[in-house]
Protein backbone atom coordinates (compact mmCIF):
# COMPACT_ATOMS: atom_id res chain seq x y z
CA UNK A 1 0.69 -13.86 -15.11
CA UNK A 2 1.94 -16.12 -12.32
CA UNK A 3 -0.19 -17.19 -10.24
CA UNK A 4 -0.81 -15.85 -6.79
CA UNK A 5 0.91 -18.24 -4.30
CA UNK A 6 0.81 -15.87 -1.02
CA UNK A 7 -1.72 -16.41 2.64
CA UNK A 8 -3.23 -13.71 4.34
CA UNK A 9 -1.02 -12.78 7.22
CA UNK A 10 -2.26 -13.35 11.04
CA UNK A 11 -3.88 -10.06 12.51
CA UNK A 12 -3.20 -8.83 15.50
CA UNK A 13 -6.53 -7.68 16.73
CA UNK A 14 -6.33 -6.85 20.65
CA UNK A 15 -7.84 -4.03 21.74
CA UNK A 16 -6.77 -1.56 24.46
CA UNK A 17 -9.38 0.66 25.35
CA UNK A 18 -12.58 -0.99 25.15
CA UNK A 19 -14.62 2.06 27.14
CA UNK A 20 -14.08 4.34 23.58
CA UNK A 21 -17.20 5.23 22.22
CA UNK A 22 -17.22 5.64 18.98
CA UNK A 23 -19.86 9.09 19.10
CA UNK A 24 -16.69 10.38 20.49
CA UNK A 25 -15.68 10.93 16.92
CA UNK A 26 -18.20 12.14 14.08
CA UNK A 27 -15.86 11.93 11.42
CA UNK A 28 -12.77 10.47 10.41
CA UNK A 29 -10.27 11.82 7.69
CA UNK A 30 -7.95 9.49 5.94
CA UNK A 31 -5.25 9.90 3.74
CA UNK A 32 -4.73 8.44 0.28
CA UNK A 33 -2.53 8.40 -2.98
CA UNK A 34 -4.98 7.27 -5.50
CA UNK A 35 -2.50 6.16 -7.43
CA UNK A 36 -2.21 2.50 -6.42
CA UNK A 37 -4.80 0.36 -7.87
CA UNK A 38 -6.12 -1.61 -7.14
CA UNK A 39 -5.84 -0.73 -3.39
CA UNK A 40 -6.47 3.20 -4.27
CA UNK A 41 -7.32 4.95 -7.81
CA UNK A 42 -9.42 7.34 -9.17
CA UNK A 43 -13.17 6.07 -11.18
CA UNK A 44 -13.81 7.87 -14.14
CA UNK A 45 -16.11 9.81 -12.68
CA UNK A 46 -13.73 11.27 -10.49
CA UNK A 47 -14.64 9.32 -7.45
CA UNK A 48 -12.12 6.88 -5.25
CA UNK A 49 -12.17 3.58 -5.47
CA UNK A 50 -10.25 0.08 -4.28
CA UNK A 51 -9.42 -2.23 -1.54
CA UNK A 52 -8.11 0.42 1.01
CA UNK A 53 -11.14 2.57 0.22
CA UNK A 54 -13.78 0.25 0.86
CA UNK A 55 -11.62 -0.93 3.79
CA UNK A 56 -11.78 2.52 5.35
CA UNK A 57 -15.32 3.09 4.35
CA UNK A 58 -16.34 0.30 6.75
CA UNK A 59 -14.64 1.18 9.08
CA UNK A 60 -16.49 4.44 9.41
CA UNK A 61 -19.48 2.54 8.91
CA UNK A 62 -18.97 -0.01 11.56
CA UNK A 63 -18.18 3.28 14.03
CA UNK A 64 -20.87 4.69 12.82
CA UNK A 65 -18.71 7.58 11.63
CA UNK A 66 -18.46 10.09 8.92
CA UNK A 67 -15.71 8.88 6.59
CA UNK A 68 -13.76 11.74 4.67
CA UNK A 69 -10.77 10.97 1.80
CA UNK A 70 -8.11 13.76 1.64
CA UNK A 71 -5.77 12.97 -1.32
CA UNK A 72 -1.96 13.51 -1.21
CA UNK A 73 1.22 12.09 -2.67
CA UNK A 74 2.31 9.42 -1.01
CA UNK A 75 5.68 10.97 0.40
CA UNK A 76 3.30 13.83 1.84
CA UNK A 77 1.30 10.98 4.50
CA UNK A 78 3.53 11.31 7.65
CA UNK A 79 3.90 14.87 6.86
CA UNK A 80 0.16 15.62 6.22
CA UNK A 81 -0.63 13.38 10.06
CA UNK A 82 1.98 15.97 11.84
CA UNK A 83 0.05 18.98 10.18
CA UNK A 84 -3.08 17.47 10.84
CA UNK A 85 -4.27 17.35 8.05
CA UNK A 86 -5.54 14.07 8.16
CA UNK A 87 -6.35 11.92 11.26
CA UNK A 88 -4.81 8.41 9.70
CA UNK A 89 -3.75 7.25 6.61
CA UNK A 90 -5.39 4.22 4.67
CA UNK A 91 -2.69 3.99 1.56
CA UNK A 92 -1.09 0.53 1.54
CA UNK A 93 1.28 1.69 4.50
CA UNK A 94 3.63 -0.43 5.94
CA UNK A 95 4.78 -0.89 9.20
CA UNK A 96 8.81 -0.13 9.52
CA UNK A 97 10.79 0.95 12.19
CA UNK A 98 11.57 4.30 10.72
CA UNK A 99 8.19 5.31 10.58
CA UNK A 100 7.62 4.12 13.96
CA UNK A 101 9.77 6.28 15.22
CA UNK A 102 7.39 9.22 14.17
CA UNK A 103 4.30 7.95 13.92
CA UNK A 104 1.85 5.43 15.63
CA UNK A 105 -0.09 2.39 13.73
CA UNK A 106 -3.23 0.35 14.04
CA UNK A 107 -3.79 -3.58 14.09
CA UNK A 108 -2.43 -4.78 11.00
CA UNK A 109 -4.86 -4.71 7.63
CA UNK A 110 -3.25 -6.73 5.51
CA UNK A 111 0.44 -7.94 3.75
CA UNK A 112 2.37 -8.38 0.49
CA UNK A 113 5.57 -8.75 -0.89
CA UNK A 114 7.68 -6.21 -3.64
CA UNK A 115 8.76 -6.96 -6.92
CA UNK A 116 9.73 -5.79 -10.28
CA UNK A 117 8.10 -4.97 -13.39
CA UNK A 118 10.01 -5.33 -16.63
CA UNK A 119 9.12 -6.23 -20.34
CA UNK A 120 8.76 -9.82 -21.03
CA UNK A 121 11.98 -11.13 -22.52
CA UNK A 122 14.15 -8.59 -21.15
CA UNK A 123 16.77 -11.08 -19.27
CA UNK A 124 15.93 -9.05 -16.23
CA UNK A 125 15.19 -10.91 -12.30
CA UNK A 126 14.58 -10.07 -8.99
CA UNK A 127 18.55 -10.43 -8.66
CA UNK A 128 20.11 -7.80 -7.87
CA UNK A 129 23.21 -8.47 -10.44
CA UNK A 130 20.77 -8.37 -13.21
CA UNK A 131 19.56 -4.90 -12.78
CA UNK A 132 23.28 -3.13 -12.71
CA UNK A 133 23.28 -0.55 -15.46
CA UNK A 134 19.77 -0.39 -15.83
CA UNK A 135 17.27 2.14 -14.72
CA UNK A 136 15.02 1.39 -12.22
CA UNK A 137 11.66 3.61 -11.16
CA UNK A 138 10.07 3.93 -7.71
CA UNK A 139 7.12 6.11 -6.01
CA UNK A 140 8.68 8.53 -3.46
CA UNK A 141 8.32 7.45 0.29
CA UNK A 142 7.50 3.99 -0.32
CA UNK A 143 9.57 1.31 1.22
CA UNK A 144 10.72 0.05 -2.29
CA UNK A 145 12.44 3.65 -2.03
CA UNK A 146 14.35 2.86 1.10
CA UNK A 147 15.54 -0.43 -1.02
CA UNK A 148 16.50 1.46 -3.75
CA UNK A 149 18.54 3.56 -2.19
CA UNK A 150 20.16 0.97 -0.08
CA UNK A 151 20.98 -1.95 -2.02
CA UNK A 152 20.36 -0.72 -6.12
CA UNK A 153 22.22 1.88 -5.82
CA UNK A 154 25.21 0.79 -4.01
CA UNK A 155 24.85 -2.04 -6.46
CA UNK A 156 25.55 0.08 -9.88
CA UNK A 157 21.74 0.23 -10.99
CA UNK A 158 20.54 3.57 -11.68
CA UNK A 159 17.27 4.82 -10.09
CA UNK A 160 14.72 7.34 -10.52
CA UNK A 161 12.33 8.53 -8.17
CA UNK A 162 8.50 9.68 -8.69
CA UNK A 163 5.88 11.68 -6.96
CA UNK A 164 3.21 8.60 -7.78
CA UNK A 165 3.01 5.18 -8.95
CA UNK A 166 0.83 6.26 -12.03
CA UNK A 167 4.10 8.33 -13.21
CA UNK A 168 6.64 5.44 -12.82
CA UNK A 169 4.46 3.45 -15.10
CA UNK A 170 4.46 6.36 -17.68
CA UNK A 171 7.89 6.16 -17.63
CA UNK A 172 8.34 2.29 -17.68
CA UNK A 173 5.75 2.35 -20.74
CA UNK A 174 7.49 5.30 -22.59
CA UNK A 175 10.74 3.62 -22.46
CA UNK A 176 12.50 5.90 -19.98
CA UNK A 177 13.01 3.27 -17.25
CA UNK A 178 14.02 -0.25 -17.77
CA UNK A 179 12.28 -1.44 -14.96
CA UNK A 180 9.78 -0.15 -11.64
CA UNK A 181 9.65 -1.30 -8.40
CA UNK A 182 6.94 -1.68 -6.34
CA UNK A 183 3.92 -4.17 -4.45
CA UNK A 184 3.70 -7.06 -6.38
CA UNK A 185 -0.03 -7.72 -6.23
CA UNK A 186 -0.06 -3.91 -6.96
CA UNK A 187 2.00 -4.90 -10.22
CA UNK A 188 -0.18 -8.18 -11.12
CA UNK A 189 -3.44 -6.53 -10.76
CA UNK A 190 -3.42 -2.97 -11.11
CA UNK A 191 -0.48 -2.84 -14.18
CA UNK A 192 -0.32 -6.07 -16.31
CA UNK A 193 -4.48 -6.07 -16.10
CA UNK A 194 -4.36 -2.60 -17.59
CA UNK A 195 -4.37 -1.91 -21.92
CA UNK A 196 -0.45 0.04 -20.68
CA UNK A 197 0.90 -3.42 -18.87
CA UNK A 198 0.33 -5.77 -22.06
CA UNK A 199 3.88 -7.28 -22.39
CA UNK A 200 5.24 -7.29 -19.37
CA UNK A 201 5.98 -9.10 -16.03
CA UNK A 202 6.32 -9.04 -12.75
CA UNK A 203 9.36 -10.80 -11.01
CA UNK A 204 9.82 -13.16 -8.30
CA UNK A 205 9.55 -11.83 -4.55
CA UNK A 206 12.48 -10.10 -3.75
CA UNK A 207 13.65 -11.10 -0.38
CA UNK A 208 15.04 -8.24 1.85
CA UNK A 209 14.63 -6.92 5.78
CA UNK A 210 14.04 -3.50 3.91
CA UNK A 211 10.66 -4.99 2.44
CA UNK A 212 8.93 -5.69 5.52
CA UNK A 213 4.90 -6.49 4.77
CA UNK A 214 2.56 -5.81 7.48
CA UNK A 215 0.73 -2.64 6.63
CA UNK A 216 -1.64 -0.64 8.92
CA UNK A 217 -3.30 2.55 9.16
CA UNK A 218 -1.01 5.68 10.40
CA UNK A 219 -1.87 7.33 13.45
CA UNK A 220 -0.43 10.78 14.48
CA UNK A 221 2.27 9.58 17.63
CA UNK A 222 -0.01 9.45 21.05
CA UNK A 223 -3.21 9.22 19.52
CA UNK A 224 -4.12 6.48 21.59
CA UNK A 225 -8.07 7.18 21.19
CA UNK A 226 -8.32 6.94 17.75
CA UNK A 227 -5.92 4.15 17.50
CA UNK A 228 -8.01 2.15 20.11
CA UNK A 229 -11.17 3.18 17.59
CA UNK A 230 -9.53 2.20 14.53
CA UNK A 231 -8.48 -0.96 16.01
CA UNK A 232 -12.53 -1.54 17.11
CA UNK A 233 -13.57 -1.01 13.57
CA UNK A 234 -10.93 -3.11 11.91
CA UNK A 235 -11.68 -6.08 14.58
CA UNK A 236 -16.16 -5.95 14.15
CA UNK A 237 -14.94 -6.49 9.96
CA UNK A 238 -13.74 -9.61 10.55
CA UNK A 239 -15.88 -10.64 12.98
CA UNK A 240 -18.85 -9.94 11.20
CA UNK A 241 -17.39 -11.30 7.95
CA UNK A 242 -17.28 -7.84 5.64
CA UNK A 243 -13.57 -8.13 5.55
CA UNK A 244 -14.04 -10.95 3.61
CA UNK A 245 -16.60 -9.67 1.15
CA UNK A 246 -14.31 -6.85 0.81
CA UNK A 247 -11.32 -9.00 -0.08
CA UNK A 248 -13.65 -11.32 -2.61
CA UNK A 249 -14.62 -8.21 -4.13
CA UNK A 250 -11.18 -6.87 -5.52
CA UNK A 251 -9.29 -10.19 -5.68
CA UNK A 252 -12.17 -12.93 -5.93
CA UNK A 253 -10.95 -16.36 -4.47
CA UNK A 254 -7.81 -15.82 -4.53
CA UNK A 255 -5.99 -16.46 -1.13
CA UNK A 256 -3.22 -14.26 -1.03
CA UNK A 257 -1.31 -11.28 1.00
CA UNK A 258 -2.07 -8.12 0.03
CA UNK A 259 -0.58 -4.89 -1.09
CA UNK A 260 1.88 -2.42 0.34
CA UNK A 261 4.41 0.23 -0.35
């Protein structure tokens, strides 16, 4: 596995409405595709586990707020905020301007790059020529689908879409797509560390304005309270260092951006 050569992004911590209490709020709900380790997945006991969940865990904890997970695909997250169904959503989100359009974002968590995952020795790159006639796999609403549709496409490469990330593996592993398409710390960690990745790789960055990497938690549009909240919470992790411990707990010493989709 190549080794990680990213930084962790600069966060933009200001925050707006420092009157908020948090016993304003007695519980928060977020959103997440636990699909996407090793940011989100599922224990074998059933229970949630990863980066983003101890991320939004804290959170609650440093508000002194009840912290509640409500699980959905990842193309049902903007959806699921306009039904209310959730109040934000803590599932390697990024920031685009699409979504900004329809929904509102905290201070940035954390950032990554996208890449590819193919089978070692298959003469495939994060070059776009060297994809055309293949099949390539992404997770639906993910900004690797945007990029898929954009550039793959137009560029003779066949591409399949999936509800989750756990299903494009399936199919990458069964044979059914040459390669997938998604985070690339996502890829290093959570696939080629699994028994299913053995024999395969993870490409280059691939460098396009569709594959921007600051990620965030989604806010419903207007929810200026609970993004001033959020924004609280995120800012007392760093300062009191459990950020950190968080970060050395899923990805040791490594110094590196994160995950996003």
């Amino acid at each position: 596995m190549k080794k990680a050569w990213l930084t962790l992004s600069a966060l933009a911590l200001c925050i707006g409405a420092g009157s908020l209490q948090a016993k304003e709020f007695k519980e928060i709900r977020f959103g997440v595709d636990p699909s996407y380790a090793p940011f989100e997945s599922k224990a074998a006991d059933g229970s949630l586990v990863g980066f983003d969940i101890d991320l939004g865990n804290a959170i609650c904890a440093e508000l002194k707020v009840k912290c509640k997970w409500v699980e959905s695909d990842f193309d049902g997250m903007i959806p699921g905020l306009k039904a209310r169904k959730f109040d934000g959503v803590i599932s390697s989100m990024t920031v685009t301007p699409a979504r900004e359009k329809v929904i509102d974002f905290s201070d940035e968590l954390f950032s990554g790059p996208t890449s590819l995952v193919f089978k070692k020795g298959a003469g495939l790159t994060a070059d776009v020529a060297s994809l055309k006639g293949k099949t390539v796999g992404y997770e639906q609403g993910t900004i690797q689908e945007a990029y898929a549709k954009a550039v793959l496409d137009k560029a003779g490469v066949k591409t399949q879409a999936y509800q989750n990330q756990d299903q494009v593996y399936a199919d990458l592993t069964s044979g059914r797509l040459d390669a997938s398409i998604q985070d690339m710390l996502q890829a290093e960690l959570g696939f080629l560390k699994s028994p299913q990745g053995a024999g395969y790789e993870v490409s280059e960055a691939i460098d396009s304005e569709l594959l921007p990497s600051k990620t965030a938690i989604g806010i419903s549009k207007g929810n200026d309270e609970l993004k001033a909240l959020l924004n609280k919470g995120i800012k007392a992790l760093h300062d009191d260092g459990k950020y950190a411990e968080i970060q050395k707990k899923h990805f040791g010493d490594l110094n590196l951006y994160l995950g996003n989709k």
